[in-house]
N, C-alpha and C. Protein backbone atom coordinates (compact mmCIF):
# COMPACT_ATOMS: atom_id res chain seq x y z
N UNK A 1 106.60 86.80 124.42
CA UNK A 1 106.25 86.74 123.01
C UNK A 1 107.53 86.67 122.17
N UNK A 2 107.72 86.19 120.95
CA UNK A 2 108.48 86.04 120.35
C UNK A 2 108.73 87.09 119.01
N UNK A 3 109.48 87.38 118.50
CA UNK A 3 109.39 88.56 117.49
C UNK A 3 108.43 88.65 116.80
N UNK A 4 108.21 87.51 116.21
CA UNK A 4 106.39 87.29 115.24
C UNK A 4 105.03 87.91 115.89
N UNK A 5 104.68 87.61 117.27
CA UNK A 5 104.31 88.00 117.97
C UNK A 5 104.14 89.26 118.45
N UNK A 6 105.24 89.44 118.86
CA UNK A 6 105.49 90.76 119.15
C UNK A 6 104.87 91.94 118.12
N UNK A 7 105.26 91.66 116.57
CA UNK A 7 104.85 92.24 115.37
C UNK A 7 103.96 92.60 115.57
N UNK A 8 102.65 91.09 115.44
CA UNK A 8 101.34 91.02 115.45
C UNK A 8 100.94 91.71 116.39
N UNK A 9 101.10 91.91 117.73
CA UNK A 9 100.71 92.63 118.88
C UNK A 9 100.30 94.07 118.35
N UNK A 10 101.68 94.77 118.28
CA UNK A 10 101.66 96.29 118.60
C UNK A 10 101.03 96.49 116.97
N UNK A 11 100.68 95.60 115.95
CA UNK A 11 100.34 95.86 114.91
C UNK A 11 98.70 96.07 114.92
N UNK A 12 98.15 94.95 115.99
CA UNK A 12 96.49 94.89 116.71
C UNK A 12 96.46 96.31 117.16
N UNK A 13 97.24 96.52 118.22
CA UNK A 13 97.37 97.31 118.73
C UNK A 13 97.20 98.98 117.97
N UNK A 14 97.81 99.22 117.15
CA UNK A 14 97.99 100.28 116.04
C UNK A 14 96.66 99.97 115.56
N UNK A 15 96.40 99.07 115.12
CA UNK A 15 95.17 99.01 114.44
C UNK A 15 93.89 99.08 115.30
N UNK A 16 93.58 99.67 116.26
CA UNK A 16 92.26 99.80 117.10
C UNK A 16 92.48 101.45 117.46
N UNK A 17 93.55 101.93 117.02
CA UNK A 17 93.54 103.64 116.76
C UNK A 17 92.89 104.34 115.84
N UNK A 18 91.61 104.97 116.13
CA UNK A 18 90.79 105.65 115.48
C UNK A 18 91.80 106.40 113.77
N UNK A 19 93.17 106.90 114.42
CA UNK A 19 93.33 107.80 112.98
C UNK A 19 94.29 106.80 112.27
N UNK A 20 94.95 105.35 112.69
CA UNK A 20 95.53 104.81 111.98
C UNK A 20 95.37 104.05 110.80
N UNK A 21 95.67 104.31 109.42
CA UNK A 21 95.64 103.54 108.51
C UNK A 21 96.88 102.88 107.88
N UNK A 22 96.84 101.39 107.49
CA UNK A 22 98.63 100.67 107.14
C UNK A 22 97.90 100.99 105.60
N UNK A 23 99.39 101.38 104.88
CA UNK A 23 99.22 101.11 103.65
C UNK A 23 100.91 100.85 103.04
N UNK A 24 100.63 99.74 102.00
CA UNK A 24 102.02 99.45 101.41
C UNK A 24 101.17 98.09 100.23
N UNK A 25 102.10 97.59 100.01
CA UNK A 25 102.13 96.25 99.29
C UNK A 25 101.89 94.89 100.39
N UNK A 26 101.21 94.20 99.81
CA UNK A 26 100.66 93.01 100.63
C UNK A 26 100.61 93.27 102.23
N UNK A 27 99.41 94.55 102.45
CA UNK A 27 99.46 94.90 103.75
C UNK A 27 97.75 94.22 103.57
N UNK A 28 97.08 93.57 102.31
CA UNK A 28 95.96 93.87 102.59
C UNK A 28 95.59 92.30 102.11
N UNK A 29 96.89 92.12 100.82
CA UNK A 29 96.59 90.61 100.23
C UNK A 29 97.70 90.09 100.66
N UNK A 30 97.94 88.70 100.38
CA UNK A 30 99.46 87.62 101.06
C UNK A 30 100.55 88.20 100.04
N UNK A 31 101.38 88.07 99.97
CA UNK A 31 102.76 88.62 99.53
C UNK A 31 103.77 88.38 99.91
N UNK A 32 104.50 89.13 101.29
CA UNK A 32 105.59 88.85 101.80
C UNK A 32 105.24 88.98 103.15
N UNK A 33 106.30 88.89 104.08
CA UNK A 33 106.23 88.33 105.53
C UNK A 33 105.31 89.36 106.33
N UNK A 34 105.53 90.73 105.86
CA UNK A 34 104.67 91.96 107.17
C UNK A 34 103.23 91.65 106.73
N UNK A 35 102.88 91.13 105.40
CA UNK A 35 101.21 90.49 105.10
C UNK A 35 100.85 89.95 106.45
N UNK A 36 101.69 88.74 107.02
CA UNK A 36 101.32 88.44 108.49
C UNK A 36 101.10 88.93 109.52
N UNK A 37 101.64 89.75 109.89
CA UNK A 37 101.99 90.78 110.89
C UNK A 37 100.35 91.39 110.93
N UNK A 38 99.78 91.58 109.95
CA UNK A 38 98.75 92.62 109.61
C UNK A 38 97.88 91.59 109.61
N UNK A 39 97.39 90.69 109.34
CA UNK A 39 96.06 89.70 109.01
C UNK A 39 95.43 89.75 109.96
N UNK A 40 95.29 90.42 111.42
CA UNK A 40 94.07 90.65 112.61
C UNK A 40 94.01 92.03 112.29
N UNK A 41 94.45 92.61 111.74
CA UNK A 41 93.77 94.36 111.66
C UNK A 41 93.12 94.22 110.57
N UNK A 42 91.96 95.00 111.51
CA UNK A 42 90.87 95.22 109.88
C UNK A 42 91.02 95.86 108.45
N UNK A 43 90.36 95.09 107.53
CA UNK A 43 90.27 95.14 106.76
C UNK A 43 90.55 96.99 105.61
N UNK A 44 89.18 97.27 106.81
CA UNK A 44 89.02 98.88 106.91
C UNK A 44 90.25 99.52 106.84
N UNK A 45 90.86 99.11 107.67
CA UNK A 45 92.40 99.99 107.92
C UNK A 45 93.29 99.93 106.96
N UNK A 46 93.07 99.30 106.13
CA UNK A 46 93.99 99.13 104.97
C UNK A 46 93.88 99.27 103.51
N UNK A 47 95.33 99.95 102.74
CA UNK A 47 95.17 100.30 102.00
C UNK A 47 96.35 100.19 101.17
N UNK A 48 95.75 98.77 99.95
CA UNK A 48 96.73 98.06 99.81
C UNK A 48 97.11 99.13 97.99
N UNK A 49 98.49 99.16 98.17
CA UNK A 49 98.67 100.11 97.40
C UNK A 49 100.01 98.86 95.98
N UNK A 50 100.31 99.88 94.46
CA UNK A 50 101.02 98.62 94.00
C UNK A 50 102.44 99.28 94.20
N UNK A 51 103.31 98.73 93.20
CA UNK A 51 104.95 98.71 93.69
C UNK A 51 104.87 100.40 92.88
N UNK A 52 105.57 101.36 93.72
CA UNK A 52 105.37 102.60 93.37
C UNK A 52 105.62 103.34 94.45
N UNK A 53 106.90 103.03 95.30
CA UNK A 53 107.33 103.37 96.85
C UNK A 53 107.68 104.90 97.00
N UNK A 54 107.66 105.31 95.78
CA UNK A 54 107.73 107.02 96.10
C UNK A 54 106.61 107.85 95.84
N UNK A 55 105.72 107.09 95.24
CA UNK A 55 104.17 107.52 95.28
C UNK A 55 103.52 107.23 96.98
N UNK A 56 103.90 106.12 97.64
CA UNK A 56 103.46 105.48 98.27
C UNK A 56 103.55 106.62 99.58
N UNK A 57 105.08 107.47 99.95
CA UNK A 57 105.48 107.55 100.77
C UNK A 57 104.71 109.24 100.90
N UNK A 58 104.68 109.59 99.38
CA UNK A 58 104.13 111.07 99.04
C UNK A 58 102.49 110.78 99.54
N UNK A 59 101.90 109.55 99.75
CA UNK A 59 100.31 109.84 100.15
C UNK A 59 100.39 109.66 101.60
N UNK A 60 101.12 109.13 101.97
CA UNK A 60 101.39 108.82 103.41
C UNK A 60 101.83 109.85 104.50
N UNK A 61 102.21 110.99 103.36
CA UNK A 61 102.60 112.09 103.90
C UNK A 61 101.92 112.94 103.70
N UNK A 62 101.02 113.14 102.72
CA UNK A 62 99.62 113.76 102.60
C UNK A 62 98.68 113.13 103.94
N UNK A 63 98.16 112.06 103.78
CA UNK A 63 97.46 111.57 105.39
C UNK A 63 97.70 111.43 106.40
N UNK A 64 99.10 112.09 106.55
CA UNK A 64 100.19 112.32 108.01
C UNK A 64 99.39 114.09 107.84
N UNK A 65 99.44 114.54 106.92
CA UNK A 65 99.75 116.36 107.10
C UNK A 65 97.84 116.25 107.14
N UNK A 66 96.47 115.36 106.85
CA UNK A 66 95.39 115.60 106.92
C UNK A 66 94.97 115.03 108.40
N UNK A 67 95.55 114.45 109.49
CA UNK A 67 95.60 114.62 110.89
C UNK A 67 95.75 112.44 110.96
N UNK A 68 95.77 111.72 109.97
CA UNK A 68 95.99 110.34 110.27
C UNK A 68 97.52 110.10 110.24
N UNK A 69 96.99 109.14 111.24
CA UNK A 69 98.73 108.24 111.50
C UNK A 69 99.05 107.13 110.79
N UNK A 70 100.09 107.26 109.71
CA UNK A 70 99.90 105.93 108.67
C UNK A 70 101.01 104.99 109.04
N UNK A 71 100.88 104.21 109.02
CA UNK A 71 101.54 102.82 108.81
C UNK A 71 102.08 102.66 107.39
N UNK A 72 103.03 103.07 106.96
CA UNK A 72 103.75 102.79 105.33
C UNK A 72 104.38 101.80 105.52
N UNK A 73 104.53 100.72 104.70
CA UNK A 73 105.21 99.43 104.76
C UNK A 73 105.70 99.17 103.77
N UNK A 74 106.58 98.88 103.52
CA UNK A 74 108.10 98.39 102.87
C UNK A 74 108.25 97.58 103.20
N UNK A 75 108.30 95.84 102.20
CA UNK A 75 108.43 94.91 102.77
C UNK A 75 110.16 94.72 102.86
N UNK A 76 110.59 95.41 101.91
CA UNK A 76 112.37 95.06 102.09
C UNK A 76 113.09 96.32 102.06
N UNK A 77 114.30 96.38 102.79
CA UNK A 77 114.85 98.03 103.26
C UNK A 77 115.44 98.59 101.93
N UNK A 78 115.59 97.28 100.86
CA UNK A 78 116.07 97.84 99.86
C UNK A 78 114.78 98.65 98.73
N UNK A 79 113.77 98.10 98.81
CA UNK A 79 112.44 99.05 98.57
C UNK A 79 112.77 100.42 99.05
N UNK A 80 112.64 100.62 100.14
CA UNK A 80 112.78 102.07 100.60
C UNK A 80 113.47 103.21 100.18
N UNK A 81 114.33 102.21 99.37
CA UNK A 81 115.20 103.30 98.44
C UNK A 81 114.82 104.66 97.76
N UNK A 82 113.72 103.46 97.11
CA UNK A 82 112.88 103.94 95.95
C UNK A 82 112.00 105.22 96.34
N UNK A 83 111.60 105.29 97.49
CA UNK A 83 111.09 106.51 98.24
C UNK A 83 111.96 107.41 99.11
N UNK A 84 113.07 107.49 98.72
CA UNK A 84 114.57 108.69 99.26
C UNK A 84 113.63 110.19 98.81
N UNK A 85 113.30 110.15 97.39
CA UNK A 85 112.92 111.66 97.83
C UNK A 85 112.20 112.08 98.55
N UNK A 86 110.65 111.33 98.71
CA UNK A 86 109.78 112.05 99.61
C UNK A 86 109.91 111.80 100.79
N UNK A 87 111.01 110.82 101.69
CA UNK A 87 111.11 110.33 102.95
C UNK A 87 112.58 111.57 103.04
N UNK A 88 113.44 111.71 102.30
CA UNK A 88 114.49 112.55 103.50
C UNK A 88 114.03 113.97 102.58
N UNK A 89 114.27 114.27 101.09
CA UNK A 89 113.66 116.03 101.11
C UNK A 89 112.20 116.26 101.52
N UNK A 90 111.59 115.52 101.58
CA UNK A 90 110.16 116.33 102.40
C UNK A 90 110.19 116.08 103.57
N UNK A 91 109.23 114.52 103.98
CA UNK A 91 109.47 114.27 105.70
C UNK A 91 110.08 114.59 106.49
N UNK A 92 111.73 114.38 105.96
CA UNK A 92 112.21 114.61 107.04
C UNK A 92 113.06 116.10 107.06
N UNK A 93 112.02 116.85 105.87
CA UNK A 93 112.51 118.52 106.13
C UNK A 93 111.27 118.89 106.25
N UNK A 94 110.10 118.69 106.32
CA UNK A 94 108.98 119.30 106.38
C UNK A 94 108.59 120.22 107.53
N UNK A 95 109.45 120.14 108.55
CA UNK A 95 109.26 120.85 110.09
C UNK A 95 110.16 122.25 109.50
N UNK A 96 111.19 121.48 109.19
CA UNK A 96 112.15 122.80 108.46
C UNK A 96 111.65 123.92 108.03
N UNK A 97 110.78 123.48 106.74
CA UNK A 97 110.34 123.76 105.64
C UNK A 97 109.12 124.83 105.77
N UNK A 98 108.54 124.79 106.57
CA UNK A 98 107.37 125.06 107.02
C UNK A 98 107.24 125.93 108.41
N UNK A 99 108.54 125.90 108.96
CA UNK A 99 109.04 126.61 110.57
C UNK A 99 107.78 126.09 111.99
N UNK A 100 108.01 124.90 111.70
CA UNK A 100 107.39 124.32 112.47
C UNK A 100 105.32 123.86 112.48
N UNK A 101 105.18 124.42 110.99
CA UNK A 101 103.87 124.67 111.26
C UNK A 101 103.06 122.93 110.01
N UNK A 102 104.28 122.63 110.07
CA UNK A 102 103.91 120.91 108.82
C UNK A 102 104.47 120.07 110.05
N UNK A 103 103.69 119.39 111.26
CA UNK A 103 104.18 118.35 111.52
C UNK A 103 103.98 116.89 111.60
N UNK A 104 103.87 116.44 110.49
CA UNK A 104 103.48 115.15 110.11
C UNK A 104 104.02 114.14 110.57
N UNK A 105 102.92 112.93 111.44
CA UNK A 105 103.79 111.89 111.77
C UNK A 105 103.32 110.67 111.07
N UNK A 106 104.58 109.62 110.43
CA UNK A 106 104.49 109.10 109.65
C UNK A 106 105.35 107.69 110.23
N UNK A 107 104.68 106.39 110.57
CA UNK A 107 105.19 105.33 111.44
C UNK A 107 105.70 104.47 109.70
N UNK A 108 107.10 103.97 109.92
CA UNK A 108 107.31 103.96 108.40
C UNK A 108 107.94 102.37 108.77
N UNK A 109 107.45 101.53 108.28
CA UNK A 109 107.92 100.04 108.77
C UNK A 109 108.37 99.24 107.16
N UNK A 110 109.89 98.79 107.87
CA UNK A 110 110.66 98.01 106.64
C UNK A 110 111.77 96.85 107.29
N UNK A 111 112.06 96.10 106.15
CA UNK A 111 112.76 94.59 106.83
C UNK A 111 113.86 94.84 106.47
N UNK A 112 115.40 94.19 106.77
CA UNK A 112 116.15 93.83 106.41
C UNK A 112 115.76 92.20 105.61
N UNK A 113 115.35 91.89 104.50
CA UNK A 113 115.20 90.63 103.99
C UNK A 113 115.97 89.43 104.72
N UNK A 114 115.28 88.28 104.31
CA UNK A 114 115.73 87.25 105.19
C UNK A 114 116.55 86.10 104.10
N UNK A 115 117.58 85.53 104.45
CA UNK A 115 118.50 84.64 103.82
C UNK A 115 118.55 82.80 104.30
N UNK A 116 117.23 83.23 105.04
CA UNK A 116 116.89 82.09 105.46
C UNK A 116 115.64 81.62 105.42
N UNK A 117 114.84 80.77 105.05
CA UNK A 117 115.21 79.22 104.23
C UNK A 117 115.84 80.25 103.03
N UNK A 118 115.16 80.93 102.43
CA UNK A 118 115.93 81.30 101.15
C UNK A 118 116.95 82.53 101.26
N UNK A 119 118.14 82.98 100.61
CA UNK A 119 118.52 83.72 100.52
C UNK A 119 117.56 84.57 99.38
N UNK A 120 117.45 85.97 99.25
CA UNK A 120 116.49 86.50 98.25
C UNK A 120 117.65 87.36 97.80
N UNK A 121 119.10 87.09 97.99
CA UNK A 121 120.28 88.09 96.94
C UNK A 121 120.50 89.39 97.55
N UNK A 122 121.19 89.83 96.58
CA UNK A 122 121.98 90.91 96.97
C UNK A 122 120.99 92.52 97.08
N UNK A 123 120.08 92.65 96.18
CA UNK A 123 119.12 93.23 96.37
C UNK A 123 118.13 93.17 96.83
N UNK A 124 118.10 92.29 97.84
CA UNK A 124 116.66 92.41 99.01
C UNK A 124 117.02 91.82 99.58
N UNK A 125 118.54 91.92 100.47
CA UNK A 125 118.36 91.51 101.98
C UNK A 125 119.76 92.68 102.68
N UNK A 126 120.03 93.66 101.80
CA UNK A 126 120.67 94.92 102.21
C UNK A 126 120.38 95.21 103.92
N UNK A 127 120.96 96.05 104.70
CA UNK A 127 120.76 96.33 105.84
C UNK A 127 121.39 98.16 105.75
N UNK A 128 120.67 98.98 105.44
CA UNK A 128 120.98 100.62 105.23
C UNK A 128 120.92 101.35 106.63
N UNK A 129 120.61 100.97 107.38
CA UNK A 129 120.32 101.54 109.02
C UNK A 129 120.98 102.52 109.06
N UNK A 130 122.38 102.55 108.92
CA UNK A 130 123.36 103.76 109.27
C UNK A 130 123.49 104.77 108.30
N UNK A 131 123.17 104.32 107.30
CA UNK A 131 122.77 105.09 105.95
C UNK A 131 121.46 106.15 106.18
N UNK A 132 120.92 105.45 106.54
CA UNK A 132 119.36 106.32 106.53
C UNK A 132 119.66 106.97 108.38
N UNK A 133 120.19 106.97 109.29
CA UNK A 133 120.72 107.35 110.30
C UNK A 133 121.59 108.58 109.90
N UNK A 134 122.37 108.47 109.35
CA UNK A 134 122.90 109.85 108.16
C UNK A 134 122.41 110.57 107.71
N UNK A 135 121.25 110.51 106.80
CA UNK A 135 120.74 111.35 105.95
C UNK A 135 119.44 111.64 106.70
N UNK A 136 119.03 110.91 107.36
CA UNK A 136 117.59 111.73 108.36
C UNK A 136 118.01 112.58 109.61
N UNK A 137 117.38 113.64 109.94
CA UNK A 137 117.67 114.73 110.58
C UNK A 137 116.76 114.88 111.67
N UNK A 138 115.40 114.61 111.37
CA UNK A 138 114.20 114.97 111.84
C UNK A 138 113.64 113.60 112.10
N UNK A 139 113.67 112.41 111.28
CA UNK A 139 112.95 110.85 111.24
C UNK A 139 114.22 109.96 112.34
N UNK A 140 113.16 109.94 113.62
CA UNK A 140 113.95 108.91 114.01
C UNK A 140 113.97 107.06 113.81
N UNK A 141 115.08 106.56 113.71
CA UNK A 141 115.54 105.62 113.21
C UNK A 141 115.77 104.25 114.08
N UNK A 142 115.22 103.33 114.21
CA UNK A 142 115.18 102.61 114.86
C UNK A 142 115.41 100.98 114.37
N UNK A 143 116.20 100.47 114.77
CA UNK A 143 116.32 98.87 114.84
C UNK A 143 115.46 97.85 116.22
N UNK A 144 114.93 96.95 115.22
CA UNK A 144 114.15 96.40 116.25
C UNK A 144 114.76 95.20 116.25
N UNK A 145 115.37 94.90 116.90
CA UNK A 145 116.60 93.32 117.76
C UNK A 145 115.96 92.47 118.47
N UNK A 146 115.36 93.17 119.51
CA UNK A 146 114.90 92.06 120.66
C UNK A 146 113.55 92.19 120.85
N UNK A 147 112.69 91.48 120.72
CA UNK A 147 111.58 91.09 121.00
C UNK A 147 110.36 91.80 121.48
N UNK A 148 111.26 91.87 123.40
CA UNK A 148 110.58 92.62 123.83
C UNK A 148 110.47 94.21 123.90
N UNK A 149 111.23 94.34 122.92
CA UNK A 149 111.30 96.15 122.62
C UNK A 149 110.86 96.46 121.82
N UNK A 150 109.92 95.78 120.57
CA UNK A 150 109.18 95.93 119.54
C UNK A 150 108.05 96.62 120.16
N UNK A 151 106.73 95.98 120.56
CA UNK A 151 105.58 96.88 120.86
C UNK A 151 105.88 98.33 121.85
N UNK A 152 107.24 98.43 122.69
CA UNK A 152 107.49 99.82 123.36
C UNK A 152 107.95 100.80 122.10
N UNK A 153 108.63 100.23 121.43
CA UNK A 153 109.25 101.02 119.60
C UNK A 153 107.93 101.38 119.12
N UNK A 154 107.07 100.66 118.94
CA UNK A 154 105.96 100.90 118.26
C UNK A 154 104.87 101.99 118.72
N UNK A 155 105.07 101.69 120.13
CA UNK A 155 103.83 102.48 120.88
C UNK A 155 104.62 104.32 121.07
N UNK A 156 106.22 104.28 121.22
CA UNK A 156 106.39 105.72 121.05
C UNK A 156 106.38 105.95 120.10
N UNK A 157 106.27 105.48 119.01
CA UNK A 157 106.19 105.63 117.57
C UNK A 157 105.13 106.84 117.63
N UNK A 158 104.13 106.07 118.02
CA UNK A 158 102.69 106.54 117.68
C UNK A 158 102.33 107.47 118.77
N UNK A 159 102.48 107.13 120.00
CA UNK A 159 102.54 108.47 121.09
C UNK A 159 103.50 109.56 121.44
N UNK A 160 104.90 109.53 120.40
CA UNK A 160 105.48 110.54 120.88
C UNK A 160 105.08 112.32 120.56
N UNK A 161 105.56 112.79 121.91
CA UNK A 161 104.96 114.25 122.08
C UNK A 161 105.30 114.83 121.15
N UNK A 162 106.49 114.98 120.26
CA UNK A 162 106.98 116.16 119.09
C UNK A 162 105.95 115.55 118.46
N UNK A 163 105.80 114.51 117.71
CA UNK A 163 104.81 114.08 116.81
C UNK A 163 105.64 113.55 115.33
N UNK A 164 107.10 113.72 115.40
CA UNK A 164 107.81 113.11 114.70
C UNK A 164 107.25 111.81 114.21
N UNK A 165 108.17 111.49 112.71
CA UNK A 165 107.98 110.47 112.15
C UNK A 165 109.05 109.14 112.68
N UNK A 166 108.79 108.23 112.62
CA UNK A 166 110.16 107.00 112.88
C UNK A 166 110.05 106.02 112.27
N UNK A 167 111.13 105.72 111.82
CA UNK A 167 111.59 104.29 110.37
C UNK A 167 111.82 103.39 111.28
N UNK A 168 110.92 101.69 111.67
CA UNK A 168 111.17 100.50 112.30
C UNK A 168 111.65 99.91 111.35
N UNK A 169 112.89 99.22 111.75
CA UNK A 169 113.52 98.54 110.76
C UNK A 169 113.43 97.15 111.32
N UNK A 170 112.91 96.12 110.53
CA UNK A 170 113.06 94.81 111.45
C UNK A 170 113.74 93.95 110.68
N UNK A 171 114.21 92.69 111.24
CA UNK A 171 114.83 91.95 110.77
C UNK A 171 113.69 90.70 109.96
N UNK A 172 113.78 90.39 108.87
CA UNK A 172 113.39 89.23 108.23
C UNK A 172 113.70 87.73 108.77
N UNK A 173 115.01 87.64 108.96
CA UNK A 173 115.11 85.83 109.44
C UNK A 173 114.65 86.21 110.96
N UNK A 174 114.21 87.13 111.91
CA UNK A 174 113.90 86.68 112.88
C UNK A 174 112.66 86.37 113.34
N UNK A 175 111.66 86.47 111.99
CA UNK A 175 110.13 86.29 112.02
C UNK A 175 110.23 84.81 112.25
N UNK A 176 111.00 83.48 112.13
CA UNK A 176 110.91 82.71 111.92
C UNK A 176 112.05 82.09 113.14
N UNK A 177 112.94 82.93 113.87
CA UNK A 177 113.89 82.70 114.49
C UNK A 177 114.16 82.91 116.02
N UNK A 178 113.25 84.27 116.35
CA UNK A 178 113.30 84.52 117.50
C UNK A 178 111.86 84.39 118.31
């Protein structure tokens, strides 16, 4: 399978899990590239929310702490910004915070923007990986490169034993490249 593929897979896949729901921006209508990724998961499962990424990340973490596994989507890593408070002071102190008794897992999917056919500038095609590798403690952090390591990223995502949260970071020009 090819990265596109690959997406779509472990995205079917996620989506035939009783507690999983995706919610972000064009997870439900066309928009930007992860809209694709998502167009075989039902309808049901989704919950298309508007631009408001620190509201977004605060409900996602409410339906992480009420026993569902959410899918938050960020179509560009520079979006994600916008949700720093509730992704590193809560999420990723909430085990802290709580002495183990808040453990919310929260599958948190975002792009590095793509510069190909179009460049989309200096503010949406950023690459923060090591940045957010820094400041998360508890959220593990992941780059997705090769292909065939996307649906195994995805699937410990969602089956790992602590129950931790993890940020997939994917690349934009390789929806079209690899």
């Amino acid at each position: 399978m090819n990265y596109l593929e690959s997406l779509i897979y472990s995205m079917e896949w996620l989506g035939k899990k009783t507690d999983t729901v995706f919610l972000g921006q064009s997870v439900k209508y066309s928009g930007n590239a992860i809209y694709n990724t998502l167009k075989t998961v039902p309808d049901e499962k989704k919950l298309e929310t508007p631009v408001f990424e620190d509201l977004q990340m605060g409900l996602s973490i409410g339906m992480a702490l009420d026993g569902f596994v959410p899918i938050t989507c960020y179509p560009r890593f520079d979006f994600l910004i916008l949700a720093c408070n509730q992704l590193i002071n809560h999420l990723d102190k909430i085990r802290q915070m709580s002495k183990n008794q808040m453990t919310p897992r929260v599958i948190i999917r975002t792009s590095i923007g793509s510069k190909n056919p179009l460049d989309g500038g200096v503010q949406h095609t950023q690459d923060y990986t090591e940045v957010f590798k820094l400041m998360c403690s508890e959220i593990d952090v992941v780059m997705l490169d090769d292909p065939k390591d996307i649906f195994p990223k995805f699937q410990k995502a969602y089956e790992r034993k602590d129950s931790k949260s993890t940020l997939l970071i994917e690349h934009g020009d390789y929806y079209n490249e690899k």
